[in-house]
PDB file of N, CA and C in Angstrom:
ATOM      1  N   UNK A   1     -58.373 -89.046 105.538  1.00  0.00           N
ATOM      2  CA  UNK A   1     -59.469 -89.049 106.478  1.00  0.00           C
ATOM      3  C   UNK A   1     -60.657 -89.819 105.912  1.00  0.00           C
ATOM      4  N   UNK A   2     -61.159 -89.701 104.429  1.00  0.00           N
ATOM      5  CA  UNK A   2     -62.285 -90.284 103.600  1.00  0.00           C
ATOM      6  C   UNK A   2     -61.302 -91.777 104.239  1.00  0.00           C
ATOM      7  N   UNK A   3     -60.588 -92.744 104.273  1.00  0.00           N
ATOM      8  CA  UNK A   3     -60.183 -94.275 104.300  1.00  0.00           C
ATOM      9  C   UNK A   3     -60.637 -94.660 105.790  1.00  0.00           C
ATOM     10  N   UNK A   4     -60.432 -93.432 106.802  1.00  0.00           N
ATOM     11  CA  UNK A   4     -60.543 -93.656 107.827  1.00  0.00           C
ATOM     12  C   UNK A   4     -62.348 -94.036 108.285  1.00  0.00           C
ATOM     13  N   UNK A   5     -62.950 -93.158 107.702  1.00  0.00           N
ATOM     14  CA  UNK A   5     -64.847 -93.492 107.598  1.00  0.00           C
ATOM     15  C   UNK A   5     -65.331 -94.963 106.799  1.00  0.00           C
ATOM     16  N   UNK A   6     -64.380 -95.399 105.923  1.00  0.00           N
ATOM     17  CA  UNK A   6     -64.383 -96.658 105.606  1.00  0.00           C
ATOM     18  C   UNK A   6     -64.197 -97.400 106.277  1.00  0.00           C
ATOM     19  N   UNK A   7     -63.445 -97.438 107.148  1.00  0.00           N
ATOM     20  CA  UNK A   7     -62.939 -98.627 107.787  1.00  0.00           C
ATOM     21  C   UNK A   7     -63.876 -98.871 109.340  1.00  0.00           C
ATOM     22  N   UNK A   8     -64.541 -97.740 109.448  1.00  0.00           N
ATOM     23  CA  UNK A   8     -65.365 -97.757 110.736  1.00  0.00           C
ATOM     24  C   UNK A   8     -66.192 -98.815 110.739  1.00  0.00           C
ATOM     25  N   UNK A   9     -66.815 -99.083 112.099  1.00  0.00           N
ATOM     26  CA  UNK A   9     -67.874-100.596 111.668  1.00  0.00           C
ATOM     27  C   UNK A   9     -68.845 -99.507 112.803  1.00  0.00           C
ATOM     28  N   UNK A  10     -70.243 -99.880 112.311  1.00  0.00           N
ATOM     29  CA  UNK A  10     -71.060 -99.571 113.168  1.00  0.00           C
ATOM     30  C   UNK A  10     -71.488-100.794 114.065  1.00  0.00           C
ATOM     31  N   UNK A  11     -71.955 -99.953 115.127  1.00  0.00           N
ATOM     32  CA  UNK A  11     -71.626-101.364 115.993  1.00  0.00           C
ATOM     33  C   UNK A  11     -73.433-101.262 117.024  1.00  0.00           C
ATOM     34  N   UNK A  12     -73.749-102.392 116.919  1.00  0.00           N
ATOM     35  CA  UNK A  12     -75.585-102.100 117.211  1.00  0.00           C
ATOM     36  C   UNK A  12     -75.177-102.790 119.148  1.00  0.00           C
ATOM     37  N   UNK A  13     -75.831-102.023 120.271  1.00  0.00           N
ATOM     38  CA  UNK A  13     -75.865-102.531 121.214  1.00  0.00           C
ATOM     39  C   UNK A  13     -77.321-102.855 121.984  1.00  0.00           C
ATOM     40  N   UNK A  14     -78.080-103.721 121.768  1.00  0.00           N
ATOM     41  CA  UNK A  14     -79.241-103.860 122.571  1.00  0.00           C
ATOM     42  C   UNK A  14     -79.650-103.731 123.766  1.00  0.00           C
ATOM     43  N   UNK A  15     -80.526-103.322 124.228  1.00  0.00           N
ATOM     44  CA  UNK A  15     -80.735-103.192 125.737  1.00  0.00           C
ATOM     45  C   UNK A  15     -80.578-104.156 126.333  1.00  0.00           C
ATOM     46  N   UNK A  16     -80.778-105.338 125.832  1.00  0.00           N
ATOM     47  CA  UNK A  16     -80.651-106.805 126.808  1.00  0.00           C
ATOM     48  C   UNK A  16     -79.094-107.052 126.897  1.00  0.00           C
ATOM     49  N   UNK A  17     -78.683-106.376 126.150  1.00  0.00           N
ATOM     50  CA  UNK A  17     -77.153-106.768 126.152  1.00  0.00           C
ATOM     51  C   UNK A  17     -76.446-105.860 126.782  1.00  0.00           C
ATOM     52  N   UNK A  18     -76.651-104.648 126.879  1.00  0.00           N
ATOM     53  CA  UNK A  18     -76.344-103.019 127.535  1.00  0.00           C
ATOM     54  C   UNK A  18     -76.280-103.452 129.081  1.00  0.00           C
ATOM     55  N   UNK A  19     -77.178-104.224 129.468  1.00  0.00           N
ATOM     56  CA  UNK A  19     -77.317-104.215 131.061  1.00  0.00           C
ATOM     57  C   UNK A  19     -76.340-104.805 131.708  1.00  0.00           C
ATOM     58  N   UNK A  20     -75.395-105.578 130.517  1.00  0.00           N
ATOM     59  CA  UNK A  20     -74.261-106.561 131.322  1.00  0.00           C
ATOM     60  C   UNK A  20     -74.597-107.583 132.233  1.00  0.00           C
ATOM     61  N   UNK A  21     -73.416-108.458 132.066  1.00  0.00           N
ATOM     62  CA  UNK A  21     -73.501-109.756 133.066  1.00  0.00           C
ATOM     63  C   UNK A  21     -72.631-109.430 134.144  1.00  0.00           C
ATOM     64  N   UNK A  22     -72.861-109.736 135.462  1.00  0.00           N
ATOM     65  CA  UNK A  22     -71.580-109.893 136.649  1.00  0.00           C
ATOM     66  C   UNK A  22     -71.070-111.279 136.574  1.00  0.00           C
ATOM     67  N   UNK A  23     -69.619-110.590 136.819  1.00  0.00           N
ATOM     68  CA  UNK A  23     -68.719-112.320 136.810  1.00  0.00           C
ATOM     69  C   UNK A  23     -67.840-111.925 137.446  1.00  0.00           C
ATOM     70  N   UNK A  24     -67.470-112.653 138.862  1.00  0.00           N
ATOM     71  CA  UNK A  24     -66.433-112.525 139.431  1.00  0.00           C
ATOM     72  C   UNK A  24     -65.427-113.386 139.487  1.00  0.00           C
ATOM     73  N   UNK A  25     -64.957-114.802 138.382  1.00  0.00           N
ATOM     74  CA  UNK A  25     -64.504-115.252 137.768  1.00  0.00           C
ATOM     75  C   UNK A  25     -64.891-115.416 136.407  1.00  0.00           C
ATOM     76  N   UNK A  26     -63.319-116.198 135.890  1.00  0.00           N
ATOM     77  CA  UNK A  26     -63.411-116.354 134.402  1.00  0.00           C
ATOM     78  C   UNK A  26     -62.257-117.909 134.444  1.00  0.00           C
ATOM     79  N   UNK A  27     -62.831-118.544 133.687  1.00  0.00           N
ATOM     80  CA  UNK A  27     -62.465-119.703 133.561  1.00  0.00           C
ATOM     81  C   UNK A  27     -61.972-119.881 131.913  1.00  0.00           C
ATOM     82  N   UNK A  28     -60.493-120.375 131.818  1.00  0.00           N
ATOM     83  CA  UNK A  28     -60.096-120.115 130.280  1.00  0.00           C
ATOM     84  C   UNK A  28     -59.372-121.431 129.823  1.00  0.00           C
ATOM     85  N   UNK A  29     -60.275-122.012 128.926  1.00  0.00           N
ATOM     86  CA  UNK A  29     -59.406-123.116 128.299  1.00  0.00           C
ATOM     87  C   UNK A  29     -59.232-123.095 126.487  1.00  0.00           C
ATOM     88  N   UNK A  30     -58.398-123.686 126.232  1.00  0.00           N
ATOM     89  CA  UNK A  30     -58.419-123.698 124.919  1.00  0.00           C
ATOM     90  C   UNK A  30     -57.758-124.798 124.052  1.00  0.00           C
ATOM     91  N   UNK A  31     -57.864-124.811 122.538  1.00  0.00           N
ATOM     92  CA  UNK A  31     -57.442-125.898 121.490  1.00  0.00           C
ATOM     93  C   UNK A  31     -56.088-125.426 120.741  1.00  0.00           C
ATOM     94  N   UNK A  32     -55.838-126.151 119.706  1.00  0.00           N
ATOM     95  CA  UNK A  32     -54.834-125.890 118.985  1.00  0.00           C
ATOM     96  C   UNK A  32     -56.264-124.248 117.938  1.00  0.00           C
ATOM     97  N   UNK A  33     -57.788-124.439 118.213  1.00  0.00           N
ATOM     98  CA  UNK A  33     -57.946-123.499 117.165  1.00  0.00           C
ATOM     99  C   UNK A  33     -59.058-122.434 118.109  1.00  0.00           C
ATOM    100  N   UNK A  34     -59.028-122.271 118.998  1.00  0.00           N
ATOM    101  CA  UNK A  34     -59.919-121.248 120.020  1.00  0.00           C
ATOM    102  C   UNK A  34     -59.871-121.164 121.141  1.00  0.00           C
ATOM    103  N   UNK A  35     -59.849-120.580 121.774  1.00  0.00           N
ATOM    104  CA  UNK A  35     -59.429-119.950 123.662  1.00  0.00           C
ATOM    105  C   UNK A  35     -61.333-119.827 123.646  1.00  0.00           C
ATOM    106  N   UNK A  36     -61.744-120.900 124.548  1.00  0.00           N
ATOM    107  CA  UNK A  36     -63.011-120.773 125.434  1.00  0.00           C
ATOM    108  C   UNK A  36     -62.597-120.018 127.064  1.00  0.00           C
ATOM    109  N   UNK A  37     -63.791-118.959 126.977  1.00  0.00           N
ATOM    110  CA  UNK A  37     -63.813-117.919 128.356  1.00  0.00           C
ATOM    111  C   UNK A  37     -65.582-118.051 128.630  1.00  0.00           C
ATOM    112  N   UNK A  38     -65.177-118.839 130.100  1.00  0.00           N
ATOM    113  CA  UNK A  38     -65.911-118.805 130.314  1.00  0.00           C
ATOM    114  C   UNK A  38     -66.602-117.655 131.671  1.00  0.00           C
ATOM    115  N   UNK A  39     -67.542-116.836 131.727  1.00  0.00           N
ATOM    116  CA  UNK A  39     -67.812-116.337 132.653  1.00  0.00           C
ATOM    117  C   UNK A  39     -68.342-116.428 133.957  1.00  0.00           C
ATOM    118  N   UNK A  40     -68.160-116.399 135.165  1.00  0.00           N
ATOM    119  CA  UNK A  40     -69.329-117.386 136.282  1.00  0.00           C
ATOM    120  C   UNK A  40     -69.333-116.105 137.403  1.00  0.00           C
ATOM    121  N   UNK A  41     -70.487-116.231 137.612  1.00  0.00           N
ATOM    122  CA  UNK A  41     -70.503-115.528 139.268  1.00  0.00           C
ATOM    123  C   UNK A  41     -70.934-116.435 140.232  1.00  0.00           C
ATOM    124  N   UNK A  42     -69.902-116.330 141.339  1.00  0.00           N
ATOM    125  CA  UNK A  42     -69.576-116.855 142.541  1.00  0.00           C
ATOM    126  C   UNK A  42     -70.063-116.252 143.592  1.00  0.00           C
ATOM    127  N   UNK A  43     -71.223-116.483 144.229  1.00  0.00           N
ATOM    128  CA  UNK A  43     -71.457-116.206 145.116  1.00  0.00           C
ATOM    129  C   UNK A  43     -71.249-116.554 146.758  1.00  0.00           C
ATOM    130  N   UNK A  44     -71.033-115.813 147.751  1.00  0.00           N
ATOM    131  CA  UNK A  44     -70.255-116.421 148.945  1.00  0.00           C
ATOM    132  C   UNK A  44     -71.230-117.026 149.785  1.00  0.00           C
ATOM    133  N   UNK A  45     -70.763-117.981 150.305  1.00  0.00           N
ATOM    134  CA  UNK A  45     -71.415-119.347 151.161  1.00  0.00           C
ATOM    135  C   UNK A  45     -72.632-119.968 150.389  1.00  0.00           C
ATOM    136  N   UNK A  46     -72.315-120.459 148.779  1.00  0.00           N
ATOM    137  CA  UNK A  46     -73.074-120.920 147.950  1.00  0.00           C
ATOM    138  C   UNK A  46     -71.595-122.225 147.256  1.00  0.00           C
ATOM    139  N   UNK A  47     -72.116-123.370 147.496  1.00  0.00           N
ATOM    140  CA  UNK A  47     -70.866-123.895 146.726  1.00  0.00           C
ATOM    141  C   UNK A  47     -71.402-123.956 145.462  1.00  0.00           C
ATOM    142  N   UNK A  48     -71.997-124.357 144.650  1.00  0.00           N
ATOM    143  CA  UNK A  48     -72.601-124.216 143.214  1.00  0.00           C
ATOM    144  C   UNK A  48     -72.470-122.825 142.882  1.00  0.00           C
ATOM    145  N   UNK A  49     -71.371-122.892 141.525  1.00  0.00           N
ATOM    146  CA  UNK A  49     -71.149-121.533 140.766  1.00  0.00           C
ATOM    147  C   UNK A  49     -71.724-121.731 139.410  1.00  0.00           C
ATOM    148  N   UNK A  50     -72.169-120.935 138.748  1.00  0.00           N
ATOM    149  CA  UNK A  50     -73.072-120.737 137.432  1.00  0.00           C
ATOM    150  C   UNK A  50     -72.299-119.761 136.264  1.00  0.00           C
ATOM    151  N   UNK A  51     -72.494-120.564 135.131  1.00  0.00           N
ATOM    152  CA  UNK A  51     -71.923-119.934 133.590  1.00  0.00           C
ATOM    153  C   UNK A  51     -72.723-119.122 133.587  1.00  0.00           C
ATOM    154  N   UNK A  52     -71.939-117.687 133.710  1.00  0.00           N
ATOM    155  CA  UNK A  52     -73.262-116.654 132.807  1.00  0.00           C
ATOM    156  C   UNK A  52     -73.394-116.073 131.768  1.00  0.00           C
ATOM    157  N   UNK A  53     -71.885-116.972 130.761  1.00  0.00           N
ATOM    158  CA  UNK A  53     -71.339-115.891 129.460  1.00  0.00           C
ATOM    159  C   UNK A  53     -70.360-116.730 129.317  1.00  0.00           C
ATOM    160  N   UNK A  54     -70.724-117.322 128.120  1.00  0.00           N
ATOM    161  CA  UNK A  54     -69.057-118.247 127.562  1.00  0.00           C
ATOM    162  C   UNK A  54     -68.955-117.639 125.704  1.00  0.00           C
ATOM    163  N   UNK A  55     -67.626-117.247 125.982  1.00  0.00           N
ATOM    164  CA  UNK A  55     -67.025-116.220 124.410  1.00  0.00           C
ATOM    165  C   UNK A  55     -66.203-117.089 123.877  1.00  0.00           C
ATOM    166  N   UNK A  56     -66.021-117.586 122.846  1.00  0.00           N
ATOM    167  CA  UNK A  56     -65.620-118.588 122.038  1.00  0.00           C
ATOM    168  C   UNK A  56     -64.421-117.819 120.836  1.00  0.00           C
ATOM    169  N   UNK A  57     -62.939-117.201 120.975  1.00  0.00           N
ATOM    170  CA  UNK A  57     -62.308-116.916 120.439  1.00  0.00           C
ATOM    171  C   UNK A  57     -61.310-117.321 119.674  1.00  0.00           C
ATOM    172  N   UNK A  58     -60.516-116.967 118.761  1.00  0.00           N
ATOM    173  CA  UNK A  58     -59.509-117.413 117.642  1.00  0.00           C
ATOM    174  C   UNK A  58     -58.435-116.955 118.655  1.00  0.00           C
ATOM    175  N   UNK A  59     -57.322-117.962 118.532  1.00  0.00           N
ATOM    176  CA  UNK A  59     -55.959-117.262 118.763  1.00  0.00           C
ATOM    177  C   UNK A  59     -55.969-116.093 118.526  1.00  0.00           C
ATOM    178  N   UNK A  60     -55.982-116.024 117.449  1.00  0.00           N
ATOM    179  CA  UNK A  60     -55.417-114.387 117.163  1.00  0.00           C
ATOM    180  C   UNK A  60     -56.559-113.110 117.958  1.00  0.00           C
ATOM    181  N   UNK A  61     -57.738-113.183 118.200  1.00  0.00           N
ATOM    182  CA  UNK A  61     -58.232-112.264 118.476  1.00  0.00           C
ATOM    183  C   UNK A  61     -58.371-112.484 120.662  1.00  0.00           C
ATOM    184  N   UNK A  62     -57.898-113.637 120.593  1.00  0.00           N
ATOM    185  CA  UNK A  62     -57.576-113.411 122.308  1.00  0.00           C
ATOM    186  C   UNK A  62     -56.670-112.980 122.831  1.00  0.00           C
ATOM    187  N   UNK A  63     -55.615-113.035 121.260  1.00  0.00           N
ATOM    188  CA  UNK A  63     -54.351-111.997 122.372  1.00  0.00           C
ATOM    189  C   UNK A  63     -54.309-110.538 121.977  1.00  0.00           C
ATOM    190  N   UNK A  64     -55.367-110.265 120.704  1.00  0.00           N
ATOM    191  CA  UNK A  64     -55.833-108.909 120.976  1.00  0.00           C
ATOM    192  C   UNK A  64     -56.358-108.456 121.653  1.00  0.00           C
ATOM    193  N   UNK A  65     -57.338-109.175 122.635  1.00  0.00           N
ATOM    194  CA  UNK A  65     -58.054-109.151 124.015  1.00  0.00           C
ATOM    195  C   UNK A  65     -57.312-108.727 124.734  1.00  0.00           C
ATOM    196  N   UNK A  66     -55.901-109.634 124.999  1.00  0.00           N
ATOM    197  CA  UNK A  66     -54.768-109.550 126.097  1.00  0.00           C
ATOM    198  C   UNK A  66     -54.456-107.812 125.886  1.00  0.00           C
ATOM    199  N   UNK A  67     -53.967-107.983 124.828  1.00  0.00           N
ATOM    200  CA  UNK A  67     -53.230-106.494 124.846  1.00  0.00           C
ATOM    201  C   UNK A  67     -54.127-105.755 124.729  1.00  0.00           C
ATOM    202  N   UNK A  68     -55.431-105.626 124.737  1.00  0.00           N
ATOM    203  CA  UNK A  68     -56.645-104.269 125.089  1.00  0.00           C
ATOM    204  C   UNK A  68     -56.727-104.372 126.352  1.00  0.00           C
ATOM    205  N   UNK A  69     -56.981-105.207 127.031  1.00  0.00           N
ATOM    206  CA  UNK A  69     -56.615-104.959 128.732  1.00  0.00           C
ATOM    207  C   UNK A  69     -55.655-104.580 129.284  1.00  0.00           C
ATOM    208  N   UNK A  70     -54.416-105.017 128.664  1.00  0.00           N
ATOM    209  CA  UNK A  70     -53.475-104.172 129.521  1.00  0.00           C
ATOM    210  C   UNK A  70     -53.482-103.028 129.268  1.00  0.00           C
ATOM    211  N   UNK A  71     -53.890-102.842 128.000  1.00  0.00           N
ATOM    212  CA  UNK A  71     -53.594-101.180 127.734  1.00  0.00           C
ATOM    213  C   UNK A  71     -54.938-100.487 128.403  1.00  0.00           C
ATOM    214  N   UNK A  72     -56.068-100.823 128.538  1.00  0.00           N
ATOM    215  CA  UNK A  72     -56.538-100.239 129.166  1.00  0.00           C
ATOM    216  C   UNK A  72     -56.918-100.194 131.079  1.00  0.00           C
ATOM    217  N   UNK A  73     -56.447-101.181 131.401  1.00  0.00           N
ATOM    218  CA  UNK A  73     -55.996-101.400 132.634  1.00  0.00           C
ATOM    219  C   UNK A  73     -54.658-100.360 133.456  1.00  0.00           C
ATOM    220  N   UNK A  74     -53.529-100.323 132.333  1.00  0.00           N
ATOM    221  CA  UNK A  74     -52.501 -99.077 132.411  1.00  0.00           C
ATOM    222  C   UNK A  74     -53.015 -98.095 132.634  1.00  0.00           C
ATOM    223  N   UNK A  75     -54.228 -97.826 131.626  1.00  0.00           N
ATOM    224  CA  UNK A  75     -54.989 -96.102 131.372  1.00  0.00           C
ATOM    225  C   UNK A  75     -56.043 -96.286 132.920  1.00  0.00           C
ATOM    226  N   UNK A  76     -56.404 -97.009 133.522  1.00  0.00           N
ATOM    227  CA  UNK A  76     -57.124 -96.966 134.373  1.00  0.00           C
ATOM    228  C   UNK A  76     -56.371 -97.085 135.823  1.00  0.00           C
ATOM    229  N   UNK A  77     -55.019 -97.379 136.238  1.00  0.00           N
ATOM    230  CA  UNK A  77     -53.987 -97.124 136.931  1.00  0.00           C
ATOM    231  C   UNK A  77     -53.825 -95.657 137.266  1.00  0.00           C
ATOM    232  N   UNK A  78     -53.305 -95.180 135.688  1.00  0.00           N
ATOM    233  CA  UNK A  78     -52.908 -93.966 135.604  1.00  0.00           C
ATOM    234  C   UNK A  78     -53.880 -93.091 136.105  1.00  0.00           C
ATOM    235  N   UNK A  79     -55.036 -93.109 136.093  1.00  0.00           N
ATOM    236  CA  UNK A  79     -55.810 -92.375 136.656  1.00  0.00           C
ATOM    237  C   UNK A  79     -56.833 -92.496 138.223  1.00  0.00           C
ATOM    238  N   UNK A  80     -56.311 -93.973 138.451  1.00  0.00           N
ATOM    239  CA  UNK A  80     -57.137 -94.300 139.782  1.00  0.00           C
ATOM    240  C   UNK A  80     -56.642 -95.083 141.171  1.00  0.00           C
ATOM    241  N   UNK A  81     -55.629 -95.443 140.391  1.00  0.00           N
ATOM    242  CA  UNK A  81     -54.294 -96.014 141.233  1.00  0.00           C
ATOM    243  C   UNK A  81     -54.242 -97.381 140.697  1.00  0.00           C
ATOM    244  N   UNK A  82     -53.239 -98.131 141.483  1.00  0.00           N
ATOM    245  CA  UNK A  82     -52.854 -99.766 140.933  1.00  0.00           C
ATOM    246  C   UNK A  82     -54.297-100.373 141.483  1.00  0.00           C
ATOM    247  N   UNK A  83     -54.904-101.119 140.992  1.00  0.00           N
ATOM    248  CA  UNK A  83     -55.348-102.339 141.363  1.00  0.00           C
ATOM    249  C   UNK A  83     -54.987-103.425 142.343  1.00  0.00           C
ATOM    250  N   UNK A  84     -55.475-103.569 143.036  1.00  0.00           N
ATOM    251  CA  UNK A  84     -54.909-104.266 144.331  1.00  0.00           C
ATOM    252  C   UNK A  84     -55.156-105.894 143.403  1.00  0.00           C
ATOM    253  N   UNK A  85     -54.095-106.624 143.520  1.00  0.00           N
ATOM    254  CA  UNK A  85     -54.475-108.070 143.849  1.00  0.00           C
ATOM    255  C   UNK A  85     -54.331-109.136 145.079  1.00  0.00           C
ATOM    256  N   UNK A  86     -55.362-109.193 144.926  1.00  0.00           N
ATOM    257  CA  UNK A  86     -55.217-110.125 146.539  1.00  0.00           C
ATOM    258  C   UNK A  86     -54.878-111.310 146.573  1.00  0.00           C
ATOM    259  N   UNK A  87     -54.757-111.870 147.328  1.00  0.00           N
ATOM    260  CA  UNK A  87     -54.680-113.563 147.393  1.00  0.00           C
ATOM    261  C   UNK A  87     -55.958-113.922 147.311  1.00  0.00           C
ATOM    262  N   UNK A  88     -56.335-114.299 145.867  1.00  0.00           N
ATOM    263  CA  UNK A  88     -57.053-115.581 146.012  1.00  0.00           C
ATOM    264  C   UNK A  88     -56.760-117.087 146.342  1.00  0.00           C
ATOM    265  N   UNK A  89     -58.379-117.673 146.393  1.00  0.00           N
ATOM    266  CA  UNK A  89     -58.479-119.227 147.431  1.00  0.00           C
ATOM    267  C   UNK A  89     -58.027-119.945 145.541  1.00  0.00           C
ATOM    268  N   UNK A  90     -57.882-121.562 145.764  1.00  0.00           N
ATOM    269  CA  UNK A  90     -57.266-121.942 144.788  1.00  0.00           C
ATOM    270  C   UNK A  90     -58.526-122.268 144.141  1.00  0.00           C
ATOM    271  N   UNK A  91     -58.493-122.657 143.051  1.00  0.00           N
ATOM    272  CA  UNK A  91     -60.163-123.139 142.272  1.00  0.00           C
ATOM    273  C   UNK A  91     -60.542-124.542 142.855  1.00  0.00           C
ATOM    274  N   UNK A  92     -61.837-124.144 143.112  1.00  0.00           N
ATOM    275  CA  UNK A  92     -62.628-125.550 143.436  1.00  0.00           C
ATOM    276  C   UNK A  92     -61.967-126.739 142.571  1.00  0.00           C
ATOM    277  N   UNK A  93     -61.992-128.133 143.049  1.00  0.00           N
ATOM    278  CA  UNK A  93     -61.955-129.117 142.386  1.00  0.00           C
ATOM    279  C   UNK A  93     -62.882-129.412 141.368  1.00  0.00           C
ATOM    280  N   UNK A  94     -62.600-130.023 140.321  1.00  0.00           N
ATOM    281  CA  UNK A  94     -63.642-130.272 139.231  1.00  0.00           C
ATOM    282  C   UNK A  94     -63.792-129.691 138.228  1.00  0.00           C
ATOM    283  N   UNK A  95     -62.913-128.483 138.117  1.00  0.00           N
ATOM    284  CA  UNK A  95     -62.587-127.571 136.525  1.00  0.00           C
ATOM    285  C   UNK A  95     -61.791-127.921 136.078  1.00  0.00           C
ATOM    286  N   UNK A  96     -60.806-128.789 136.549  1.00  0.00           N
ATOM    287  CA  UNK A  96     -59.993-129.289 135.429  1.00  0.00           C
ATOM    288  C   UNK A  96     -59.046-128.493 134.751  1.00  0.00           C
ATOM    289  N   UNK A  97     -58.200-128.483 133.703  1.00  0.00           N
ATOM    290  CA  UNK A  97     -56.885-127.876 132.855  1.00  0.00           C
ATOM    291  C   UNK A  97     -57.660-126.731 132.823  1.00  0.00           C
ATOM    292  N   UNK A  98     -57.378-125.175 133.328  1.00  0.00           N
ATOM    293  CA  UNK A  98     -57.731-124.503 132.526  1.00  0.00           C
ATOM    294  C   UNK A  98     -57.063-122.898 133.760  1.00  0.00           C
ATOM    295  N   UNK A  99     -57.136-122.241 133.086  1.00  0.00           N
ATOM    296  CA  UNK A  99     -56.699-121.212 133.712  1.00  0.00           C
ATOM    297  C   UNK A  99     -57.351-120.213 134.786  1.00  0.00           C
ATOM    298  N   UNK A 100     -57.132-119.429 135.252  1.00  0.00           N
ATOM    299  CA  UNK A 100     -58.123-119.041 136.378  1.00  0.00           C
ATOM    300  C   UNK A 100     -57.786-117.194 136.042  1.00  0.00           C
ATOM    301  N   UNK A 101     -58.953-116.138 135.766  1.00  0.00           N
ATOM    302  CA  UNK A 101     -58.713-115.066 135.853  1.00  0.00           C
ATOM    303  C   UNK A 101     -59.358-114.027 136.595  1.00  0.00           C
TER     304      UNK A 101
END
């Protein structure tokens, strides 16, 4: 149990940061050495969409990303039902190679 208090990280959250960003897309491209995510909220009957949060990750810690969402996406199923996905519209022209989430 003493290895387990070692290994903890304290973790500082600021109020400016506490309040969160809205993003109702995520835009994901990447290199042979980092997965760029970018965040945007889309607002309806506005064609101009805006970056509000771009996270700059290592391979390795974006597919630890991957697998913390599913696992907590599962845990949030289990308790609230499936998640609907709908048909989304296809991405605007002009983003280029990159993935859509």
């Amino acid at each position: 149990m003493e290895q387990q208090q070692e290994n903890q990280i304290n973790i500082e959250l600021g109020e400016d940061i506490a309040e969160g960003v809205y993003s109702n897309l995520a835009i994901i491209s990447h290199s042979s050495s980092e997965f760029v995510v970018d965040f945007i909220r889309m607002l309806p009957n506005v064609p101009k969409a805006k970056v509000k949060s771009r996270i700059i990750l290592t391979p390795q810690h974006a597919k630890r990303l991957m697998r913390a969402l599913e696992e907590n996406i599962t845990k949030y199923e289990a308790q609230f039902g499936e998640v609907a996905e709908n048909d989304l519209p296809p991405l605007p022209m002009g983003f280029g190679p990159a993935a859509q989430a």
